[in-house]
N, C-alpha and C. Protein backbone atom coordinates (compact mmCIF):
# COMPACT_ATOMS: atom_id res chain seq x y z
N UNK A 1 37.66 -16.91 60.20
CA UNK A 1 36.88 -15.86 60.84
C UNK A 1 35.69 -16.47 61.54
N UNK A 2 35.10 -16.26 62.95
CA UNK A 2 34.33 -16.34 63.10
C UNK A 2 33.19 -15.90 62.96
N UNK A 3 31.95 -16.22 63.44
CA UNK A 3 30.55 -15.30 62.92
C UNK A 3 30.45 -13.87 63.46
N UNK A 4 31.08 -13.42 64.07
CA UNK A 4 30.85 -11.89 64.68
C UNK A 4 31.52 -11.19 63.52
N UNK A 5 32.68 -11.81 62.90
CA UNK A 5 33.55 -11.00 62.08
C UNK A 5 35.02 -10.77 62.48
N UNK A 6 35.46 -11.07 63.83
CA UNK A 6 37.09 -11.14 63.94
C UNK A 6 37.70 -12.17 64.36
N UNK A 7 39.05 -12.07 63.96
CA UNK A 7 39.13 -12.99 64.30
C UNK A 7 40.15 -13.56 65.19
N UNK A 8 40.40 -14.99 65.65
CA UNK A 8 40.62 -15.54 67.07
C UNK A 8 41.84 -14.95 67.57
N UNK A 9 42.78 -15.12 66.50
CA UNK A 9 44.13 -14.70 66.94
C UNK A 9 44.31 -13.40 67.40
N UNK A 10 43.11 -12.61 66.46
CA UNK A 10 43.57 -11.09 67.01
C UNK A 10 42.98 -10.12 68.02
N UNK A 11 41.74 -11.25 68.54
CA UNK A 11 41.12 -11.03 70.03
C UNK A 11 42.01 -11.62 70.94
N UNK A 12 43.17 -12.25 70.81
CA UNK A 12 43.93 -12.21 71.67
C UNK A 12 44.84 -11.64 71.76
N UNK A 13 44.96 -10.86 70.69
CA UNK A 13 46.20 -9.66 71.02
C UNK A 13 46.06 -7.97 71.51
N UNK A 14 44.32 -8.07 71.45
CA UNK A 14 43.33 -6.98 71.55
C UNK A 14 42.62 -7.23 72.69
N UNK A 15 43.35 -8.25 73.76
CA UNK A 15 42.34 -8.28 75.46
C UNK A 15 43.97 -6.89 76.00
N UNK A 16 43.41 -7.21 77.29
CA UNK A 16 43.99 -6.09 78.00
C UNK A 16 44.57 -6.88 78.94
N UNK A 17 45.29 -6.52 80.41
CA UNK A 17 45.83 -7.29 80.94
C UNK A 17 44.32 -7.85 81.87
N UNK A 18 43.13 -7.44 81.84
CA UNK A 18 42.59 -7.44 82.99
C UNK A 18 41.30 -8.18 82.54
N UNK A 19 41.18 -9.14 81.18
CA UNK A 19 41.15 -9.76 80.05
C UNK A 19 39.79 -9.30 79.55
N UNK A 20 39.52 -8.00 79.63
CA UNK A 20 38.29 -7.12 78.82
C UNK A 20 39.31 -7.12 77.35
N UNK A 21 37.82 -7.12 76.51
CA UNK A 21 38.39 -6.87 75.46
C UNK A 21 37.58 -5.50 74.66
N UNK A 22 38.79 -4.57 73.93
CA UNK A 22 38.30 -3.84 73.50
C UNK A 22 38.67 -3.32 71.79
N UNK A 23 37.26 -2.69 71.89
CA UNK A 23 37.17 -2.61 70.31
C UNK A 23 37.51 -1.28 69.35
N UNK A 24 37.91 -0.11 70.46
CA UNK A 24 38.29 1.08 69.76
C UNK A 24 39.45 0.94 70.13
N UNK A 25 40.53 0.37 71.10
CA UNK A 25 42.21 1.01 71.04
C UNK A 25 42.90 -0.57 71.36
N UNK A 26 43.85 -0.57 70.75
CA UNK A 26 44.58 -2.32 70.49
C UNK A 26 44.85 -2.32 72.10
N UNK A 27 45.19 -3.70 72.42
CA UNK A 27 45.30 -3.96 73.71
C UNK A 27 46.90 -3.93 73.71
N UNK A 28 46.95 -3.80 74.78
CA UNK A 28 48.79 -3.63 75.29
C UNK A 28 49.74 -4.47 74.55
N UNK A 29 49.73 -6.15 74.36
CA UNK A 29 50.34 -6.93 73.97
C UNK A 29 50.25 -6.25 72.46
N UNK A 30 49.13 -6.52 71.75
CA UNK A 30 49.61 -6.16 70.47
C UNK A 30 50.30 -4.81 70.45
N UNK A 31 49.81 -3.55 71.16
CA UNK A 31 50.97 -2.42 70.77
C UNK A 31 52.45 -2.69 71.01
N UNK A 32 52.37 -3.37 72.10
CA UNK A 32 53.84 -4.24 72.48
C UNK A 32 54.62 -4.30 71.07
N UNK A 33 54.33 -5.09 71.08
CA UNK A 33 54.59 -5.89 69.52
C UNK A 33 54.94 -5.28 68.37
N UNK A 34 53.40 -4.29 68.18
CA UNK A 34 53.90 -3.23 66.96
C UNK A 34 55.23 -2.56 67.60
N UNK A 35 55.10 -2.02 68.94
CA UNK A 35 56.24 -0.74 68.84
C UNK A 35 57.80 -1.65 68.67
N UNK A 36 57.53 -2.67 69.08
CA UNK A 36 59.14 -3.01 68.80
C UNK A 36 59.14 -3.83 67.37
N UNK A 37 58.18 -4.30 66.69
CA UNK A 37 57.99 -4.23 65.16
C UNK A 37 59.15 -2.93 64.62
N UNK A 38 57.91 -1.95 64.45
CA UNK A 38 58.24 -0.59 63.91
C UNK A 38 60.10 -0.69 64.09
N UNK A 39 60.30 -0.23 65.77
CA UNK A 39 62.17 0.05 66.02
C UNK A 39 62.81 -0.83 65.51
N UNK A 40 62.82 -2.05 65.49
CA UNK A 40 63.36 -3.31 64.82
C UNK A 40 63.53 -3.10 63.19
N UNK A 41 62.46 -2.11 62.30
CA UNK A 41 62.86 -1.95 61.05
C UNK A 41 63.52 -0.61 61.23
N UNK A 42 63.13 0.09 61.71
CA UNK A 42 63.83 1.46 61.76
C UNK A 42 65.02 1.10 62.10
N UNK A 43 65.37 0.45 62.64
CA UNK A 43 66.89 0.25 62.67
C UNK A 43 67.79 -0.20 61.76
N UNK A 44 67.29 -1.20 60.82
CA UNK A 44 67.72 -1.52 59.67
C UNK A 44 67.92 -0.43 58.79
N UNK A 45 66.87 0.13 58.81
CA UNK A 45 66.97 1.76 58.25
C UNK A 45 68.27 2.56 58.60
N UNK A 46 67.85 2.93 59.67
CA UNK A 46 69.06 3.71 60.57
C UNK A 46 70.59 3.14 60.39
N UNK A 47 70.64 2.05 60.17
CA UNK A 47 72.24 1.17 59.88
C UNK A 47 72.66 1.41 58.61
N UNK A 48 71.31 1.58 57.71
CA UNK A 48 72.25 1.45 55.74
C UNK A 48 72.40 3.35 55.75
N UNK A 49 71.18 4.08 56.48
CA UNK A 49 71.65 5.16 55.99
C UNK A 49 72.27 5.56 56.53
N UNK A 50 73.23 5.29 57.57
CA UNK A 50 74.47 5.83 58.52
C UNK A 50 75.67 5.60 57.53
N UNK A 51 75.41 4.20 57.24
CA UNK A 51 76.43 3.93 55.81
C UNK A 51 76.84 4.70 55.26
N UNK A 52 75.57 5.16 54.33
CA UNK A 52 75.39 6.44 53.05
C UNK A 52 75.89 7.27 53.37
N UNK A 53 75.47 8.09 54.78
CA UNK A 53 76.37 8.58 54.83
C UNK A 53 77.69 9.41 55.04
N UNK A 54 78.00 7.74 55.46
CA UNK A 54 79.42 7.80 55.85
C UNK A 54 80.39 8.03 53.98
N UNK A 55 79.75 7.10 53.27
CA UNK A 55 80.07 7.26 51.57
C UNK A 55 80.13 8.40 51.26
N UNK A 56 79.23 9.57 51.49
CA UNK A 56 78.90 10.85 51.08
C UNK A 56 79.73 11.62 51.41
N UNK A 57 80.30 11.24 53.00
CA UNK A 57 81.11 12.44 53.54
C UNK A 57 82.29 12.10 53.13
N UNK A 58 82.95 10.53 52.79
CA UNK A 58 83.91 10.47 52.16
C UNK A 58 84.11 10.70 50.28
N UNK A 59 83.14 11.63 49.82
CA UNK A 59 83.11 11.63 48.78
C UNK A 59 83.10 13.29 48.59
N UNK A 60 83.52 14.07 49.82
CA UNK A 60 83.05 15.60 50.24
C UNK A 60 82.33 16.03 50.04
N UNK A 61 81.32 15.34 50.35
CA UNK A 61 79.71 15.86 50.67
C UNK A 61 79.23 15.86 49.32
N UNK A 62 79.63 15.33 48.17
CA UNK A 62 78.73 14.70 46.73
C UNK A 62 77.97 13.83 46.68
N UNK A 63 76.53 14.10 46.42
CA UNK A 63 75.80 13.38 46.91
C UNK A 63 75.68 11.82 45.56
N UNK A 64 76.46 12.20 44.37
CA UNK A 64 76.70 11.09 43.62
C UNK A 64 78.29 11.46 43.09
N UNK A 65 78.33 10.11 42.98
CA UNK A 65 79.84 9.45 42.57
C UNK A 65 80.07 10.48 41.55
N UNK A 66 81.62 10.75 40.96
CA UNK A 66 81.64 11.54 39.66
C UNK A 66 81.96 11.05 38.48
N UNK A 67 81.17 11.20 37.37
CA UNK A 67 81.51 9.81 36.59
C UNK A 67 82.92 9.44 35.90
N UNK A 68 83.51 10.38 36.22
CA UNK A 68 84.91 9.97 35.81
C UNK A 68 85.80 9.23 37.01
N UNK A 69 85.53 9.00 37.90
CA UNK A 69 85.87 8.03 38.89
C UNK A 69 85.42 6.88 38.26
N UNK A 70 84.51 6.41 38.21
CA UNK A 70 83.63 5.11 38.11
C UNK A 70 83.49 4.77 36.79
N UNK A 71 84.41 5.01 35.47
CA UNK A 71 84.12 4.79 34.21
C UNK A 71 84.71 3.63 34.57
N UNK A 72 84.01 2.55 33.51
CA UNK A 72 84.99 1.26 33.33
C UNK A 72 84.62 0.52 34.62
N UNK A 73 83.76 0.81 35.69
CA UNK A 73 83.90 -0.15 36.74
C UNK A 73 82.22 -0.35 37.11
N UNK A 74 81.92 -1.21 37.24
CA UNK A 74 80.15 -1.53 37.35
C UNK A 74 79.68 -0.73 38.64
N UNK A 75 78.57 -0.30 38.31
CA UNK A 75 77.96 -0.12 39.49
C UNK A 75 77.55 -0.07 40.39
N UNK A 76 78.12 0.36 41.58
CA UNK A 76 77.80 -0.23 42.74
C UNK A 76 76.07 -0.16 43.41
N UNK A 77 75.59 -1.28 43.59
CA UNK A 77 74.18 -0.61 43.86
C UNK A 77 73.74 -0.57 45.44
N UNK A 78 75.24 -1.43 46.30
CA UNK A 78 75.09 -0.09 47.85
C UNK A 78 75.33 1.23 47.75
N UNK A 79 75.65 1.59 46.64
CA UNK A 79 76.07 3.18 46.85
C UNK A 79 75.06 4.26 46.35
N UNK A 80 73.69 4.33 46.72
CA UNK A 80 72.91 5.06 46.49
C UNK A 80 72.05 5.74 47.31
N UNK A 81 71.01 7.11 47.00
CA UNK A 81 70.82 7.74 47.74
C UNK A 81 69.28 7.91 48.54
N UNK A 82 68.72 6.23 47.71
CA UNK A 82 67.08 5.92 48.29
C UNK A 82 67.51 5.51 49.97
N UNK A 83 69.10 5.37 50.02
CA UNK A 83 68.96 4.96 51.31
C UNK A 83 68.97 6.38 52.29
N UNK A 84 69.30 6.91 51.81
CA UNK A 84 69.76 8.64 52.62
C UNK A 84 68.05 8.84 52.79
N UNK A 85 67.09 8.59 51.85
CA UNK A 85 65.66 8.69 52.04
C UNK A 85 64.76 7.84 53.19
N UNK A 86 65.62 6.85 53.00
CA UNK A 86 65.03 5.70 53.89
C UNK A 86 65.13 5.73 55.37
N UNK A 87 66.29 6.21 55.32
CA UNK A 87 66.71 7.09 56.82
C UNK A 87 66.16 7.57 57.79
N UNK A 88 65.30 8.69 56.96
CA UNK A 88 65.17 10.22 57.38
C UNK A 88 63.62 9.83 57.20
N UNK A 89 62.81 8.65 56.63
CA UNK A 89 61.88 8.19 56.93
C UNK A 89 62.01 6.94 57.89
N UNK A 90 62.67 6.37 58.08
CA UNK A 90 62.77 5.76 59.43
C UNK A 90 62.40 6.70 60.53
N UNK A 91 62.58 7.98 60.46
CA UNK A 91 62.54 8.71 62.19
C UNK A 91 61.06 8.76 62.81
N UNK A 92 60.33 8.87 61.88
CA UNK A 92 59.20 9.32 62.29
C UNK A 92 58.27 7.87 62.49
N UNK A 93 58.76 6.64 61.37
CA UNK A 93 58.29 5.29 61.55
C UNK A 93 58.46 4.81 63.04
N UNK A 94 59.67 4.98 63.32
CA UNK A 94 59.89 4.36 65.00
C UNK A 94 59.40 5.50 65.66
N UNK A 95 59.17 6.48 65.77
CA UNK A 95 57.99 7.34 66.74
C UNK A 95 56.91 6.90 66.42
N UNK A 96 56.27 6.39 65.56
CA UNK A 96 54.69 5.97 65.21
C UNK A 96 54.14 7.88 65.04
N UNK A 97 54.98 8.26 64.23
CA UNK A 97 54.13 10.15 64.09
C UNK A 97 54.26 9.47 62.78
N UNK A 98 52.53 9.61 62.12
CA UNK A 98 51.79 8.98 61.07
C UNK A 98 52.35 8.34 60.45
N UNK A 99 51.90 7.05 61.25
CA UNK A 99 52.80 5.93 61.06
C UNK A 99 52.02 5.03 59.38
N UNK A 100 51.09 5.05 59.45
CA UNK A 100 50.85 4.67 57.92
C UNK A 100 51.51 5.47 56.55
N UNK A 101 51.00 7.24 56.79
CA UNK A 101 52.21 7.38 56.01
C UNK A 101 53.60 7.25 55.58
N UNK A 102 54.40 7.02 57.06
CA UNK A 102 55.30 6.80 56.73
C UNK A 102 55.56 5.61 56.25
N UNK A 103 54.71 4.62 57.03
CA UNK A 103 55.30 3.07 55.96
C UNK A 103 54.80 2.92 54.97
N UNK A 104 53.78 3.72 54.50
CA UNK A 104 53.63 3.63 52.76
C UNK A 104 54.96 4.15 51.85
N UNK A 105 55.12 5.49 52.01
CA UNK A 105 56.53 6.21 51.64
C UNK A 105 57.87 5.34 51.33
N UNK A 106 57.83 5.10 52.89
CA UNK A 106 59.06 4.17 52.65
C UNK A 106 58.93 2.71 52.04
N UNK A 107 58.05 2.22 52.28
CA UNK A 107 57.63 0.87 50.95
C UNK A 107 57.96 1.49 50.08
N UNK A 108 57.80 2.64 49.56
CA UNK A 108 57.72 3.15 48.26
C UNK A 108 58.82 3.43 47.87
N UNK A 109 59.83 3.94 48.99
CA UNK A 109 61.42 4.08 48.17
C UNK A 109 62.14 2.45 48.57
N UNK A 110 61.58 1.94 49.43
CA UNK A 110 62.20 0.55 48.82
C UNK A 110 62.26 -0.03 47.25
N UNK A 111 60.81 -0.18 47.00
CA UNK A 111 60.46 -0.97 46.00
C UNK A 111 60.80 -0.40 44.80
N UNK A 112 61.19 1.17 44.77
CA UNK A 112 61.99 2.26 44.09
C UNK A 112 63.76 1.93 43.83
N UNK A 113 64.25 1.43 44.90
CA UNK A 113 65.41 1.14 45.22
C UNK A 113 65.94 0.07 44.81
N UNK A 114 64.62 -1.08 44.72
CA UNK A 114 64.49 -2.04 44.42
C UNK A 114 65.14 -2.54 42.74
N UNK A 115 64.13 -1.82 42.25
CA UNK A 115 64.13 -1.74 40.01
C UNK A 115 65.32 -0.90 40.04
N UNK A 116 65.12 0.02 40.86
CA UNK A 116 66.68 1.22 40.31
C UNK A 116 68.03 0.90 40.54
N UNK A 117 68.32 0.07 41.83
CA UNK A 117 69.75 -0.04 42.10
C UNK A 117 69.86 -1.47 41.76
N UNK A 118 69.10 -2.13 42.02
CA UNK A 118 69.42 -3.93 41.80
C UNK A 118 68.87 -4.74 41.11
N UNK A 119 69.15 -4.20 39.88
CA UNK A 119 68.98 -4.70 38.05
C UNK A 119 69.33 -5.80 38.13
N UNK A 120 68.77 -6.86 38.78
CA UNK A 120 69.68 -8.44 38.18
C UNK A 120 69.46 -9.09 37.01
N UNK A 121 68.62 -8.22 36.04
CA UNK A 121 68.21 -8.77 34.86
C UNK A 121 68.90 -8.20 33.97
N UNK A 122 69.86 -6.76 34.28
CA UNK A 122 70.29 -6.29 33.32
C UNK A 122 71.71 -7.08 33.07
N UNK A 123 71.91 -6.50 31.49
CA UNK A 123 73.05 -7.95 30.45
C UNK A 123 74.54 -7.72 31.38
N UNK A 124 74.78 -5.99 32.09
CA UNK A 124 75.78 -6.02 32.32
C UNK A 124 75.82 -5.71 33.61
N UNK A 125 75.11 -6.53 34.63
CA UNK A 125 75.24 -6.21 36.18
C UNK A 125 75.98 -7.56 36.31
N UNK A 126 76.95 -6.80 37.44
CA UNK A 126 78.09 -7.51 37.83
C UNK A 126 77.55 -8.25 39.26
N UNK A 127 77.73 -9.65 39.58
CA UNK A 127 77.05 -10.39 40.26
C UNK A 127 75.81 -10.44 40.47
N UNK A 128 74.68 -10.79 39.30
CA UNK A 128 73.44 -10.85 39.22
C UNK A 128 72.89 -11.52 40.42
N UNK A 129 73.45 -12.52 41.08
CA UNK A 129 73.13 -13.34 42.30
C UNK A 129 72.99 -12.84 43.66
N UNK A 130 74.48 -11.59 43.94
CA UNK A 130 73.68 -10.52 44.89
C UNK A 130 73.20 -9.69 44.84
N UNK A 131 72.74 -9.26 43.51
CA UNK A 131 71.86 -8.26 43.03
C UNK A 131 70.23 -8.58 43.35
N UNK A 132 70.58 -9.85 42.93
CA UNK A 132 69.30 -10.42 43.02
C UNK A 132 68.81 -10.52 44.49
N UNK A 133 69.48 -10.98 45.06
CA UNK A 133 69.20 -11.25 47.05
C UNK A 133 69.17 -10.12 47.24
N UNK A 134 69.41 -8.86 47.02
CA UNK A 134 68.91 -7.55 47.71
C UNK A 134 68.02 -6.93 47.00
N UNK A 135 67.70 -7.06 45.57
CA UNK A 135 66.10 -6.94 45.21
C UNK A 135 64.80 -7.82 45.98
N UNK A 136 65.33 -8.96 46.28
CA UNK A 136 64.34 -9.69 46.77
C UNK A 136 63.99 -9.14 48.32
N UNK A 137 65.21 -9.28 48.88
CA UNK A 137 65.05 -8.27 50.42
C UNK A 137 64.37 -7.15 50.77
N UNK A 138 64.54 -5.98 49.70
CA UNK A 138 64.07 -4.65 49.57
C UNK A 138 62.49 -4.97 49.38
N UNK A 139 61.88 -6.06 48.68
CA UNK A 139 60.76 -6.19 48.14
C UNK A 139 60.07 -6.61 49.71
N UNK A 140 60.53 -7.97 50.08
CA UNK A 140 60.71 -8.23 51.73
C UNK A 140 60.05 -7.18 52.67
N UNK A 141 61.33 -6.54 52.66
CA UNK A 141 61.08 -5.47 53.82
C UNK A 141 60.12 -4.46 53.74
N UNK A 142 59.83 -4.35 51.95
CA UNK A 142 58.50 -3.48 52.11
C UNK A 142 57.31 -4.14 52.53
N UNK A 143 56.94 -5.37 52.12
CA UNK A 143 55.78 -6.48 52.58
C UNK A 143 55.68 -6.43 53.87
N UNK A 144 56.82 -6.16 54.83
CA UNK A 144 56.84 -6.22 56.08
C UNK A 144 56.30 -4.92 56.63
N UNK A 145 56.70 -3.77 55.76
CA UNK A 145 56.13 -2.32 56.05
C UNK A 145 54.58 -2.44 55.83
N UNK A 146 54.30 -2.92 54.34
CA UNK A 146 52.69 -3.18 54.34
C UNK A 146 52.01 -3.49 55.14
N UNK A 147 52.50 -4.87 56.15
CA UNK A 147 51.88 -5.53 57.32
C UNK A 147 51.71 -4.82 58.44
N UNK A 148 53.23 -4.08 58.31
CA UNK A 148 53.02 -3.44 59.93
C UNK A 148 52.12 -1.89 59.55
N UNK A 149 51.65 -1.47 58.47
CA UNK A 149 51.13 -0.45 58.24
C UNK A 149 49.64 -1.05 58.31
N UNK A 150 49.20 -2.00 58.32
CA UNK A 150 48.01 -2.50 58.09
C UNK A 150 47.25 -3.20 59.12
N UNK A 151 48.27 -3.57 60.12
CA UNK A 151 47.80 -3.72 61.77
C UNK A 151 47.51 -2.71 62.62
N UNK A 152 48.16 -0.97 62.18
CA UNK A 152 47.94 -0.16 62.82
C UNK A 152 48.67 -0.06 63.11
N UNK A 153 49.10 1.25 63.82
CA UNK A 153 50.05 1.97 64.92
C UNK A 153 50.52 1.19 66.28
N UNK A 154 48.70 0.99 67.08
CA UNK A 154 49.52 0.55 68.65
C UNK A 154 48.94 1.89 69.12
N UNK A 155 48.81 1.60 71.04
CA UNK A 155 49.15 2.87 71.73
C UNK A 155 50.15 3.66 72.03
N UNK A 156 51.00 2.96 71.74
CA UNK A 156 52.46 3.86 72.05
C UNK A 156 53.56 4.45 70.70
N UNK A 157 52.39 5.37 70.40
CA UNK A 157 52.91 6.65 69.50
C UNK A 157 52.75 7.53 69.77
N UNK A 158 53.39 8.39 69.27
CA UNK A 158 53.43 10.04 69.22
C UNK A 158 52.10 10.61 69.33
N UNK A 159 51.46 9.93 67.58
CA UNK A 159 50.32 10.08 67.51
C UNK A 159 49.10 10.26 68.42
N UNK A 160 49.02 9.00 69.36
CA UNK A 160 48.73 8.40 70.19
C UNK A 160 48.89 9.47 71.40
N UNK A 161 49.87 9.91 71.54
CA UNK A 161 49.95 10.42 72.99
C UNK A 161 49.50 12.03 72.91
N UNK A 162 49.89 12.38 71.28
CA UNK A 162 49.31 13.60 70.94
C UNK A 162 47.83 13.79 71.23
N UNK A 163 47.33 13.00 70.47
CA UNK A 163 45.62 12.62 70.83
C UNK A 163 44.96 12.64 72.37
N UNK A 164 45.82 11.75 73.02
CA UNK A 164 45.61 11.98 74.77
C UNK A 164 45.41 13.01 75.12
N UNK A 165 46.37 13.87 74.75
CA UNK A 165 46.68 15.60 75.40
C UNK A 165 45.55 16.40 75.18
N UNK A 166 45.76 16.57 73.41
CA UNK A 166 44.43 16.79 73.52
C UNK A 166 42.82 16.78 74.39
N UNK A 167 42.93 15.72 74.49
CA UNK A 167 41.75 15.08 75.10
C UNK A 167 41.69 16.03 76.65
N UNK A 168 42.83 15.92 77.24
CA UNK A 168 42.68 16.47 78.58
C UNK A 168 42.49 17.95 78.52
């Protein structure tokens, strides 16, 4: 940090094209950045819960397995319904419409998704090794939500454009 208090890297992502720098709204490059941040996870989002469900509708619309199907056979821990959540909080993450809440939330059903579906510690989970690589991922991708919740939005949100209107 320098002596003013910010710092170097992120006065350069906070000039403008016209190289003023400003201190109430991020400069273009960094919203750049965030907005295709944000779509880049929302999409990951958007891919597992298209999955789900696709599982769901082949299960006629039950939103869990029935346990007499699945006696005797381990648990599957792609087959659950934090992702159907994760989804439907993706929509509003890639609009940037309150975009901190939403990436808190959804950190939150990750790291939920995380202990609940991918037990690699428990005595009878079946391939503890990819259990384990998608606990670690889920944990991942929320750290990544933290970050991008903690740089801010960007100008190019909902939020953002809501606020404009206003204004006029």
């Amino acid at each position: 940090m320098k002596e003013g208090g910010t710092d170097p890297f992120a006065a350069l992502a906070m000039e403008d094209g016209d190289g003023k720098r400003r201190k109430d709204v991020a400069g273009v490059r960094k919203s750049a950045l965030l907005l295709v941040a944000r779509v880049m996870m929302a999409c990951l989002y958007f891919f597992v819960g298209l999955n789900q469900m696709r599982r769901v509708v082949a299960r006629d619309f039950a939103l869990f397995a029935s346990p007499k199907r699945i006696q005797g056979i381990y648990h599957d821990g792609h087959d659950n319904n934090w992702l159907l959540l994760e989804f439907l909080l993706a929509l509003p993450l890639s609009a940037g419409y309150k975009q901190e809440v939403s990436a808190r939330a959804l950190t939150a059903t990750l790291f939920a998704e995380a202990v609940t579906c991918w037990r690699f510690w428990a005595p009878r989970t079946f391939r503890p090794d990819h259990a384990r690589s998608h606990f670690v991922t889920n944990l991942a991708c929320g750290g990544g939500l933290i970050l991008l919740q903690a740089f801010g939005a960007g100008r190019y949100t909902v939020d953002n454009y809501v606020k404009n209107k206003k204004k006029m």
